[in-house]
Protein backbone atom coordinates (compact mmCIF):
# COMPACT_ATOMS: atom_id res chain seq x y z
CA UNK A 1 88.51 72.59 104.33
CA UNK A 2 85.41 72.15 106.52
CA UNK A 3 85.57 76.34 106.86
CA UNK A 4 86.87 77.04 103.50
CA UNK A 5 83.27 74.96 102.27
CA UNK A 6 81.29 76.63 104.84
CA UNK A 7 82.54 80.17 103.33
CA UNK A 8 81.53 78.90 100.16
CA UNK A 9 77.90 77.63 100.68
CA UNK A 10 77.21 81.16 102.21
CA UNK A 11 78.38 82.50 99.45
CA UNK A 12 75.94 80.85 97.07
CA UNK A 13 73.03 81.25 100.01
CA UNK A 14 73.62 85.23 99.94
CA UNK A 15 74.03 84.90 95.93
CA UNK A 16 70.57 83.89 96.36
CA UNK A 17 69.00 86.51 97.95
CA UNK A 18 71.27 88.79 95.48
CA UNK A 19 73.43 89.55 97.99
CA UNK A 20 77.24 89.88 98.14
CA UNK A 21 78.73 86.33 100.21
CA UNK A 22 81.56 86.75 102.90
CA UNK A 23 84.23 85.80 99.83
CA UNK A 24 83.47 88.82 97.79
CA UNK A 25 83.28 91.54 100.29
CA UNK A 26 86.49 90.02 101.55
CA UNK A 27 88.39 90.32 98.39
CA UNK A 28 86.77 93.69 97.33
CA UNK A 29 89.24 95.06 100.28
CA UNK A 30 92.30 94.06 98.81
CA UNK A 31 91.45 97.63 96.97
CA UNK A 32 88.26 99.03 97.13
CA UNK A 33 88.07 101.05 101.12
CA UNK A 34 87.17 98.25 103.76
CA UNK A 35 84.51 98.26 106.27
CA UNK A 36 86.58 96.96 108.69
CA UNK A 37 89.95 99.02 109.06
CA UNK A 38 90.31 98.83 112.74
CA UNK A 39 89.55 94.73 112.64
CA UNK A 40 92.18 94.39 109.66
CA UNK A 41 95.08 95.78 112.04
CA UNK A 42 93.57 93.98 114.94
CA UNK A 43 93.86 90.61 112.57
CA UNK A 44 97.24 91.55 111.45
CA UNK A 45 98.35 92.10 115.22
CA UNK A 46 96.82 88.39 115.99
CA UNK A 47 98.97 87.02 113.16
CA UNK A 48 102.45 89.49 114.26
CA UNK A 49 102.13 86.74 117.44
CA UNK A 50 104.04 84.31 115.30
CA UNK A 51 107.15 87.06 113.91
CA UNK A 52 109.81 87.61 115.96
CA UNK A 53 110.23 91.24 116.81
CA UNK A 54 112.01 92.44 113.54
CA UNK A 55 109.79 91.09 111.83
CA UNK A 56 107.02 92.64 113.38
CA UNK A 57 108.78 95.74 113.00
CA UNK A 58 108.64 95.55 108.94
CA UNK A 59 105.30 93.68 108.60
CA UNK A 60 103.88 96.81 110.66
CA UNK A 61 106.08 99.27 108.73
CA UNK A 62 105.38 97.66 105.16
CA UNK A 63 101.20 97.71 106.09
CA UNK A 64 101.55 101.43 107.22
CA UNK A 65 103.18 102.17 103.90
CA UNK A 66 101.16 100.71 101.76
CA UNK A 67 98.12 102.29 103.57
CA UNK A 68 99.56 105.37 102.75
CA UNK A 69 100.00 105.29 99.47
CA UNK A 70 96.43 104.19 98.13
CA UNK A 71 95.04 107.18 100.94
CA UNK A 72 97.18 109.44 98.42
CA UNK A 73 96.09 107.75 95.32
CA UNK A 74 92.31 108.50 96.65
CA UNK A 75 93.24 111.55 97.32
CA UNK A 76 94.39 112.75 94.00
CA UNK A 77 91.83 110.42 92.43
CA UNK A 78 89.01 112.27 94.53
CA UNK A 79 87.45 109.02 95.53
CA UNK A 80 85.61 109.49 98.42
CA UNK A 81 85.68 106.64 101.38
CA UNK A 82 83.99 107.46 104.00
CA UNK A 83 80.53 106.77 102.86
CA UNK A 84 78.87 103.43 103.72
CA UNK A 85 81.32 102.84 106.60
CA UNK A 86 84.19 102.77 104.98
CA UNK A 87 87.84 103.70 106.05
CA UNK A 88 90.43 105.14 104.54
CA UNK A 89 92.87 102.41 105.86
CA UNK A 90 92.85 98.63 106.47
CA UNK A 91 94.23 97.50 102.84
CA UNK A 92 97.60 97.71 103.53
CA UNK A 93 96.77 95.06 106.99
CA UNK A 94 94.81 92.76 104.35
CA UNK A 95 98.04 92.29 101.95
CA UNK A 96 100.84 92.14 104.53
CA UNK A 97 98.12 89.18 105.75
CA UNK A 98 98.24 88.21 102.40
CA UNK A 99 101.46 88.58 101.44
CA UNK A 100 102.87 86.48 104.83
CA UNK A 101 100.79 83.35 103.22
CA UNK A 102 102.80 83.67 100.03
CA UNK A 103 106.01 84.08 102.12
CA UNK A 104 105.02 80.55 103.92
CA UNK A 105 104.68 78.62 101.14
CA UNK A 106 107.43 79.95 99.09
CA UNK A 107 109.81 80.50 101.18
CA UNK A 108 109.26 78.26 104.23
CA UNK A 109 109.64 75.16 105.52
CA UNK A 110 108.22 72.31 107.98
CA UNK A 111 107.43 73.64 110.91
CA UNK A 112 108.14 77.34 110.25
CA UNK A 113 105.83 77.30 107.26
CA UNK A 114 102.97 75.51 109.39
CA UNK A 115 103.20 78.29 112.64
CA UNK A 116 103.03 80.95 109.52
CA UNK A 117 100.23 79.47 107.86
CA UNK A 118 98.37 79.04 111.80
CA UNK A 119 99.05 82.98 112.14
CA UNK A 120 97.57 84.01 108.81
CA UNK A 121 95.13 81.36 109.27
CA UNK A 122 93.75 83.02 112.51
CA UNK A 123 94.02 86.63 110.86
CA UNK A 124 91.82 85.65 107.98
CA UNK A 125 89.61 83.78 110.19
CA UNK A 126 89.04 86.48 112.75
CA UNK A 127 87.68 88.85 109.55
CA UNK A 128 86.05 85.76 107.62
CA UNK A 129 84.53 85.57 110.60
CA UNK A 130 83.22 89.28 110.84
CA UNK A 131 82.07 88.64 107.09
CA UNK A 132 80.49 85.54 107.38
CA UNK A 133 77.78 87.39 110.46
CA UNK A 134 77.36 90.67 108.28
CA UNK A 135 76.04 87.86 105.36
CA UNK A 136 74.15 85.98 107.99
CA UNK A 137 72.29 88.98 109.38
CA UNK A 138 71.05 89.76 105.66
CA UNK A 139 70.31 86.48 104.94
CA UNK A 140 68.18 86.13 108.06
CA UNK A 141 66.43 89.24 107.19
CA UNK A 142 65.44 87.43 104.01
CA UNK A 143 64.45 84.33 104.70
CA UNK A 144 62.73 85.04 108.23
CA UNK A 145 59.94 86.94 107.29
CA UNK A 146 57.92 87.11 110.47
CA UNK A 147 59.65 87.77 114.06
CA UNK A 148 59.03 86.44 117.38
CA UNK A 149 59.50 89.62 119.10
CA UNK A 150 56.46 89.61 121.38
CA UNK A 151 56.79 86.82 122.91
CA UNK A 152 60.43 87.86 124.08
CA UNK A 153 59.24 91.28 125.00
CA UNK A 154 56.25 89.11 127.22
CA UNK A 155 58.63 86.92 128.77
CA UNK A 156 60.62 89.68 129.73
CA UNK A 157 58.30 90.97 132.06
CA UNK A 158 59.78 88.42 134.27
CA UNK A 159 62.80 89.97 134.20
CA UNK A 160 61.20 93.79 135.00
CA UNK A 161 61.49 94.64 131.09
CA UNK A 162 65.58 96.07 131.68
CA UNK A 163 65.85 96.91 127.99
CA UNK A 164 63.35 99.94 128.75
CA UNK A 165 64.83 100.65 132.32
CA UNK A 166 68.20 100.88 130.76
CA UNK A 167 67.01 102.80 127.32
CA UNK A 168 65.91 105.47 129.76
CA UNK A 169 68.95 105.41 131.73
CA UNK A 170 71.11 105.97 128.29
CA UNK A 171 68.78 108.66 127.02
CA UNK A 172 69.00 110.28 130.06
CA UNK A 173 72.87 110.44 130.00
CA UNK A 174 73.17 112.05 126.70
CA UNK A 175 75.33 112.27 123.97
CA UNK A 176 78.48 111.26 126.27
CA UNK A 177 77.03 108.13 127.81
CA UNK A 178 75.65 107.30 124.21
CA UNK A 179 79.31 107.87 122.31
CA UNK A 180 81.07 106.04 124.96
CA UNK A 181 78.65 102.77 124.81
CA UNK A 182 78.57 102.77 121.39
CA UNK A 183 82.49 102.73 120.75
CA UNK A 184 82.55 100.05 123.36
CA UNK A 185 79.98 98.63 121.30
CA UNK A 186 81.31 98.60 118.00
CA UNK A 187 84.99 97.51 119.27
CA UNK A 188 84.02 94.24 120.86
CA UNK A 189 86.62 93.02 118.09
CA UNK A 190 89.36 94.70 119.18
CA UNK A 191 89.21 93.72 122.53
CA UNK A 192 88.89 90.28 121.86
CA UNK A 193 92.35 90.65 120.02
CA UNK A 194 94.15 92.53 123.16
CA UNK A 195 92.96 89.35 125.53
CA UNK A 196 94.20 87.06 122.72
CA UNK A 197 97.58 88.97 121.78
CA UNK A 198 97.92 88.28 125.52
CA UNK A 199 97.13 84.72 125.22
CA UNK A 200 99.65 84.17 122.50
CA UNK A 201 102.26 86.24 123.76
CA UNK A 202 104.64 83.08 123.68
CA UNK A 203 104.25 81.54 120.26
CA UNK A 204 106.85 83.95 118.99
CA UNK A 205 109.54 82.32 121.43
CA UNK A 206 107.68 78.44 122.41
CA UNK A 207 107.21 78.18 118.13
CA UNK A 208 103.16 76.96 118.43
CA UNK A 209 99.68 77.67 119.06
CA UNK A 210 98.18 77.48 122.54
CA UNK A 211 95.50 74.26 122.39
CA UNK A 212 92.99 76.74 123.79
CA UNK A 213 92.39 80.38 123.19
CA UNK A 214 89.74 82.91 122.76
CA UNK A 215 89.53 83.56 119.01
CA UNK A 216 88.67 79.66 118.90
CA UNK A 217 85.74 80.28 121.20
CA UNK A 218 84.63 83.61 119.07
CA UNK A 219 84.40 81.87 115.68
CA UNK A 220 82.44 78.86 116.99
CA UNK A 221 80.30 81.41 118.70
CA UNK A 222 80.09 82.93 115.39
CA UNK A 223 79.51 79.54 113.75
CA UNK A 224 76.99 78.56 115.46
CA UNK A 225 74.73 81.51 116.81
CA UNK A 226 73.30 82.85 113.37
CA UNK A 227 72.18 79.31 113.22
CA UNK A 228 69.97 80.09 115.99
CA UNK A 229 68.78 83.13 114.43
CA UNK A 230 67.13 81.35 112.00
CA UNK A 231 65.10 79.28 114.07
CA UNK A 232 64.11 82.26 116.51
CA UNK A 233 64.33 85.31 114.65
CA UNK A 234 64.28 88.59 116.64
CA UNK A 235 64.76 92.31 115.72
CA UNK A 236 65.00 93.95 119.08
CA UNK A 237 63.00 96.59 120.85
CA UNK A 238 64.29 99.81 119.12
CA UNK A 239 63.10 98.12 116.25
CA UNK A 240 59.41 96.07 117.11
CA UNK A 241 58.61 98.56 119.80
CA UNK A 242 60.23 101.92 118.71
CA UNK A 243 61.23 103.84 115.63
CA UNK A 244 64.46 101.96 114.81
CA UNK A 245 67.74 103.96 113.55
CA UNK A 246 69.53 104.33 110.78
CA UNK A 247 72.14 101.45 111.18
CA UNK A 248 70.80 98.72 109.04
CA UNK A 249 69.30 100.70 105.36
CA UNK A 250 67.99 98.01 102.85
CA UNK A 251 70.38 97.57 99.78
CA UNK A 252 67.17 97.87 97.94
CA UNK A 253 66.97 101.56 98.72
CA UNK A 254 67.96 104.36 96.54
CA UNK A 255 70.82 106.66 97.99
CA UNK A 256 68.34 109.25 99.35
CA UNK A 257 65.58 107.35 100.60
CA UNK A 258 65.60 107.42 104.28
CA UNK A 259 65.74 104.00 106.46
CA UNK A 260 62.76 103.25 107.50
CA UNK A 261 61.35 100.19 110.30
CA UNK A 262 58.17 99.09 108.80
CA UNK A 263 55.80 96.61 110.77
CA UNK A 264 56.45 97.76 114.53
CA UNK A 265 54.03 97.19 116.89
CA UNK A 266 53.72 101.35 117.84
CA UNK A 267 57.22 103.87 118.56
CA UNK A 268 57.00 103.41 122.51
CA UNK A 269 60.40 102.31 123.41
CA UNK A 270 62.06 103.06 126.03
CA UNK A 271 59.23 105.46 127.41
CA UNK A 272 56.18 103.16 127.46
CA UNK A 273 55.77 99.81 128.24
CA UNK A 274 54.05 97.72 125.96
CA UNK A 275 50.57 96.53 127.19
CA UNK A 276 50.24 92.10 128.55
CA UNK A 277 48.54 90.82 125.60
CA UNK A 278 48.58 87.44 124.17
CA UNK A 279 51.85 87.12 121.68
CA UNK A 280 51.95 86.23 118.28
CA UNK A 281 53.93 86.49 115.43
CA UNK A 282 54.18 89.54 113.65
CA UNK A 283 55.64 90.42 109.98
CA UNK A 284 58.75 92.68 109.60
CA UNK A 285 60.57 94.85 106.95
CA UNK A 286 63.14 93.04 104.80
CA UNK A 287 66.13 94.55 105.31
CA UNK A 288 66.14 94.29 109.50
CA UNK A 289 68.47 91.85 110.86
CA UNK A 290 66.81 88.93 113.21
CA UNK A 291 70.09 88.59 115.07
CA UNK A 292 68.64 89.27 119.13
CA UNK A 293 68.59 85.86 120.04
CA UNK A 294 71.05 84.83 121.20
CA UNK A 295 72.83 88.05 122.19
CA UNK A 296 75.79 87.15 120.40
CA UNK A 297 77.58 90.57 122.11
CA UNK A 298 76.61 89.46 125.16
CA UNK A 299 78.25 85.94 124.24
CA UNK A 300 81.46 87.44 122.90
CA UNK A 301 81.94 90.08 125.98
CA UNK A 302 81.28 86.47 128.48
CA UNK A 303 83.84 84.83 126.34
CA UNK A 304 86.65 87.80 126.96
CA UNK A 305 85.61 88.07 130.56
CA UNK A 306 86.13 84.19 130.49
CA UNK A 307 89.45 84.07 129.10
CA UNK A 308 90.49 87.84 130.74
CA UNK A 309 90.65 85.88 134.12
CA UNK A 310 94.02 84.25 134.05
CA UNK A 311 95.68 87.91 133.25
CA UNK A 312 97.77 90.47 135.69
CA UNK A 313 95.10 92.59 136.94
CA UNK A 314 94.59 95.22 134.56
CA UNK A 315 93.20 92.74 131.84
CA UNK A 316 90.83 90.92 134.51
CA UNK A 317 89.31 94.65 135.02
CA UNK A 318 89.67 95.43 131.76
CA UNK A 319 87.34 91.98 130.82
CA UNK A 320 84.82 92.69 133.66
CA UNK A 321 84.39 96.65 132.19
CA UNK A 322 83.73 95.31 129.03
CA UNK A 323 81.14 92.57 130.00
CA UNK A 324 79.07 95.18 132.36
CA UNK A 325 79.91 97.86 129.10
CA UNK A 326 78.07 95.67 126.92
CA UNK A 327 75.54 94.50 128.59
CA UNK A 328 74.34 98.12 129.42
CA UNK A 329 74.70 99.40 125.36
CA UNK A 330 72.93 95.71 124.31
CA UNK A 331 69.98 97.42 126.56
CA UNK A 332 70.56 100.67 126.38
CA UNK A 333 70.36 100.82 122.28
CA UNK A 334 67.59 98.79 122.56
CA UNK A 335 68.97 95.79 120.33
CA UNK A 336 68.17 93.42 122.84
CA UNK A 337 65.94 92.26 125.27
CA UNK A 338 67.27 90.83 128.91
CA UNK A 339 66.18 86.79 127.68
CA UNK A 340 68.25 87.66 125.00
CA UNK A 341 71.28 88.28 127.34
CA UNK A 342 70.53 85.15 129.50
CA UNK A 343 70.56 82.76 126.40
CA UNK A 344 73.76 84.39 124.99
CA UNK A 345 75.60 83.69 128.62
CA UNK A 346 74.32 80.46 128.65
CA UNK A 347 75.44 79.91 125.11
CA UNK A 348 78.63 81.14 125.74
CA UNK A 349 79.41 79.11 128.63
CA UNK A 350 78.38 76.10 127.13
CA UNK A 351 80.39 76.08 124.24
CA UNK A 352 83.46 77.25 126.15
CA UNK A 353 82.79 73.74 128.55
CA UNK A 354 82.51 72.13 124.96
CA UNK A 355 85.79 73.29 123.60
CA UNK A 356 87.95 72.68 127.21
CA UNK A 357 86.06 68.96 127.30
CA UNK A 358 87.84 68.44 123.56
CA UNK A 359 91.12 69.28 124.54
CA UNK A 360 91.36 67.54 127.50
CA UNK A 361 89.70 64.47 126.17
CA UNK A 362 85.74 63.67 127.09
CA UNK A 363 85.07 62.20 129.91
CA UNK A 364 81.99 62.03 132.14
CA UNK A 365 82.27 65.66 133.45
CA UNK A 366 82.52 67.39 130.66
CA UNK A 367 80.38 65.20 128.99
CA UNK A 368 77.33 66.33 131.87
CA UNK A 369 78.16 70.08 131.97
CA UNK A 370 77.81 70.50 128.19
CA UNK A 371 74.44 68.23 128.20
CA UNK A 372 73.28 70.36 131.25
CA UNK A 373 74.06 73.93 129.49
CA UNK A 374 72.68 72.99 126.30
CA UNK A 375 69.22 71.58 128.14
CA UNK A 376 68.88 74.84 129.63
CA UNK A 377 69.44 76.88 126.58
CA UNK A 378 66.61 74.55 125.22
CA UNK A 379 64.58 75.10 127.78
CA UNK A 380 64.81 78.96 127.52
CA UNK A 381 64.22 78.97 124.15
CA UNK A 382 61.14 77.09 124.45
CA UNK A 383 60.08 79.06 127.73
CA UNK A 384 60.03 82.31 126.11
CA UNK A 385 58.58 80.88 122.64
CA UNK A 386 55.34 78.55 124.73
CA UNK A 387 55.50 80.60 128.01
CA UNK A 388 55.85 84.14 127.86
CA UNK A 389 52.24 84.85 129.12
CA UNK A 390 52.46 83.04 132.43
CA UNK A 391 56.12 84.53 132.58
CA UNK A 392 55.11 87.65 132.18
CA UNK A 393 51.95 86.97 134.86
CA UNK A 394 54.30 85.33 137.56
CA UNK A 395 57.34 87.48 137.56
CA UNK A 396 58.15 87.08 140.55
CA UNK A 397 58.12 83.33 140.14
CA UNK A 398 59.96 83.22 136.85
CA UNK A 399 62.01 86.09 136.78
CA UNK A 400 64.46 84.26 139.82
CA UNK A 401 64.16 80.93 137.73
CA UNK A 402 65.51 82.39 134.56
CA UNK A 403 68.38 83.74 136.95
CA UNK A 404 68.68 80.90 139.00
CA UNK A 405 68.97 78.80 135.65
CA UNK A 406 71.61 81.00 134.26
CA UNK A 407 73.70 80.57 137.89
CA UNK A 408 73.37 77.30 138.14
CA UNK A 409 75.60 76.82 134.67
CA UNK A 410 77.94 79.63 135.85
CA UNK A 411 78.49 77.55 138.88
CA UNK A 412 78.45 73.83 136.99
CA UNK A 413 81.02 75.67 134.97
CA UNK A 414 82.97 77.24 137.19
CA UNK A 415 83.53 73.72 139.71
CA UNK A 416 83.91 71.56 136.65
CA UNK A 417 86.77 73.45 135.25
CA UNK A 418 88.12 74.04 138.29
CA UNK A 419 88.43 70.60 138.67
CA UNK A 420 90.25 70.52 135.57
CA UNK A 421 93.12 72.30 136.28
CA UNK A 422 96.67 70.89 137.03
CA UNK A 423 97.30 70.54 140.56
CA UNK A 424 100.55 71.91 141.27
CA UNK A 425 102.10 69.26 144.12
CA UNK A 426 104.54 71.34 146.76
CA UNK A 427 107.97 70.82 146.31
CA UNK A 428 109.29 68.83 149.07
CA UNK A 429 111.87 70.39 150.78
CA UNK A 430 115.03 68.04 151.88
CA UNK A 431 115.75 67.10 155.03
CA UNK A 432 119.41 68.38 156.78
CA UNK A 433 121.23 65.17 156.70
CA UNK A 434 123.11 64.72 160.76
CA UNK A 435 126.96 66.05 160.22
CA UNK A 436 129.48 63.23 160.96
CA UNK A 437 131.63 63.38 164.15
């Protein structure tokens, strides 16, 4: 209910700014072509978890079919679907989803009917979810009309100003480095579903949820971080410091009027640095996202490598390529700067320690390492908004604090949860008993 009324008050928020809310663009995909194909299957997979293998088996089969049969109806209709984004498949995902809810509540019962419900429940989820930040990022874009980007971009001087280091770096590789970063990019979805298929590999035979898994940690993230958005808004340095591209157009804009970045401080990213001048605000475009900080990539990619680590070894590689993937294409494109990337760890691992400390029940520990993580997200914030200019002045002073702040939660995380774990006692072997003369 809490989510269902959350759904609905950013509906009438982005009704506001006369823009469609998460509910509409989610139902326009039960026909018109979805945005998200790939992430439909991916949420249909999540909810397969729950089926036992037959029924996998026709829930994939019946989603294939129907896929096929509006492509043909397209077809001979001549509508067109790859404009905007869209795909030509992803429907047929949405109403098996859909149609697995009316199964449950017609034809199931206690405790069958609630693990059904808890599968399409996380499927809808992970997309609301996807929704909910496309409506976010136009909302902030609305209602933030100024951006705090040079103060990040001074306080980043601390950190040697990666975002233009690694801009060059990508430029430099061409269109093969670019491709490849941006499909690990634009996936992060789908490989948050391959570590949670993983996850919840047993539901199908144990008949229930895990208490802890990672789409619970990416919808919180989700919940939470445009939140933050709003209080620090950011566009990035492609965007403040460069000419911007072609990703976010203004739904204001006629079909052949080209995207354009107004308001940036001069096109100088990633070649030229910008010059040490005192920050202040500056007014942006309204159509721009002001989603940089946190890096909620950066936050997502921590949370797979997080939950990647109790895997066979292929998965534990496979979360530690994506992490270091996504950190270089967050600074590579230019969408973020490196504070942005510090605060989106920190984020992460802070409401990871906040979601383990639940289950388990609060107690003092957990109680300390989510204080401790959310002071020092604080304090970055309010370092990079009140202290850019001696940041930037002192690198070589604050550049190894921001990283020795963003350590020292790894490491209060990493010991506290340790400490949380079962201790498995050795099985005591029995003693020979003396044979009887």
């Amino acid at each position: 209910m809490v989510v269902l009324g959350f759904l609905i008050a950013l509906e009438i928020a982005a009704r506001h700014y006369g823009l469609p809310g998460p509910l509409t663009t989610q139902a326009q995909e039960v026909i018109l072509p979805p945005k998200s194909g790939f992430l439909l299957y991916a949420s249909m997979a999540l909810m397969m978890v729950v089926l036992t293998r037959r029924q996998r088996f026709i829930a994939a089969g019946t989603a294939i079919g129907i896929d096929i049969v509006f492509v043909l109806v397209r077809w001979a209709c001549d509508v067109k679907v790859t404009e905007e984004g869209h795909h030509p498949f992803g429907n047929g995902a949405l109403w098996v989803i859909l149609g697995c809810a009316v199964i449950a509540v017609t034809r199931r019962t206690g405790q069958e009917r609630v693990l059904l419900l808890k599968g399409v429940g996380l499927a809808l989820l992970l997309v609301a979810g996807r929704k909910t930040g496309d409506t976010w990022l136009l909302i902030t874009s609305k209602a933030r009309p100024t951006v705090l980007d040079q103060y990040v971009a001074t306080a980043d001087r601390a950190l040697g100003d990666p975002s233009w280091l690694v801009g060059r770096v990508v430029k430099a590789s061409g269109p093969i480095g670019f491709h490849f970063l941006d499909l690990v990019y634009g996936q992060l979805a789908v490989a948050a579903v391959i570590v949670a298929l993983y996850q919840l590999r047993n539901v199908a035979v144990e008949r229930r949820l895990p208490s802890h898994h990672l789409v619970r940690t990416f919808l919180v993230i989700g919940l939470l971080g445009p939140a933050i958005y709003m209080l620090f808004p950011v566009v990035g340095p492609i965007f403040a410091y460069g000419a911007g591209v072609d990703h976010w157009p203004s739904p204001d804009m006629g079909p052949d009027t080209p995207p354009t970045v107004h308001f940036a401080v001069a096109d100088i990213w990633p070649h030229t640095l910008p010059s040490l001048s005192p920050p202040h605000r500056m007014r942006f475009d309204e159509f721009t996202p002001r989603n940089c900080m946190p890096s909620l990539h950066t936050a997502w990619a921590t949370a797979i490598f997080i939950h990647s680590r109790k895997g066979p070894r292929i998965l534990r590689f496979a979360g530690t390529f994506w992490l270091i993937a996504t950190l270089c294409a967050t600074l590579g494109f230019g969408y973020h700067y490196g504070a942005d990337l510090i605060a989106g760890m920190v984020f992460t691992l802070t409401i990871e320690a906040a979601l383990r400390a639940h289950d388990r029940g609060w107690d003092r520990s957990g109680i300390q390492l989510v204080a401790y993580g959310a002071a020092v997200f604080a304090a970055l914030l309010v370092s990079y908004r009140w202290l850019p200019l001696e940041m930037a002045r002192h690198p070589w002073a604050f550049g190894p604090l921001l990283l020795l702040a963003l350590a020292s939660v790894i490491y209060g995380y990493v010991r506290t949860t340790r400490a949380w774990e079962p201790v498995l006692a050795p099985v005591r072997q029995r003693e020979p008993q003396p044979e009887l003369a």
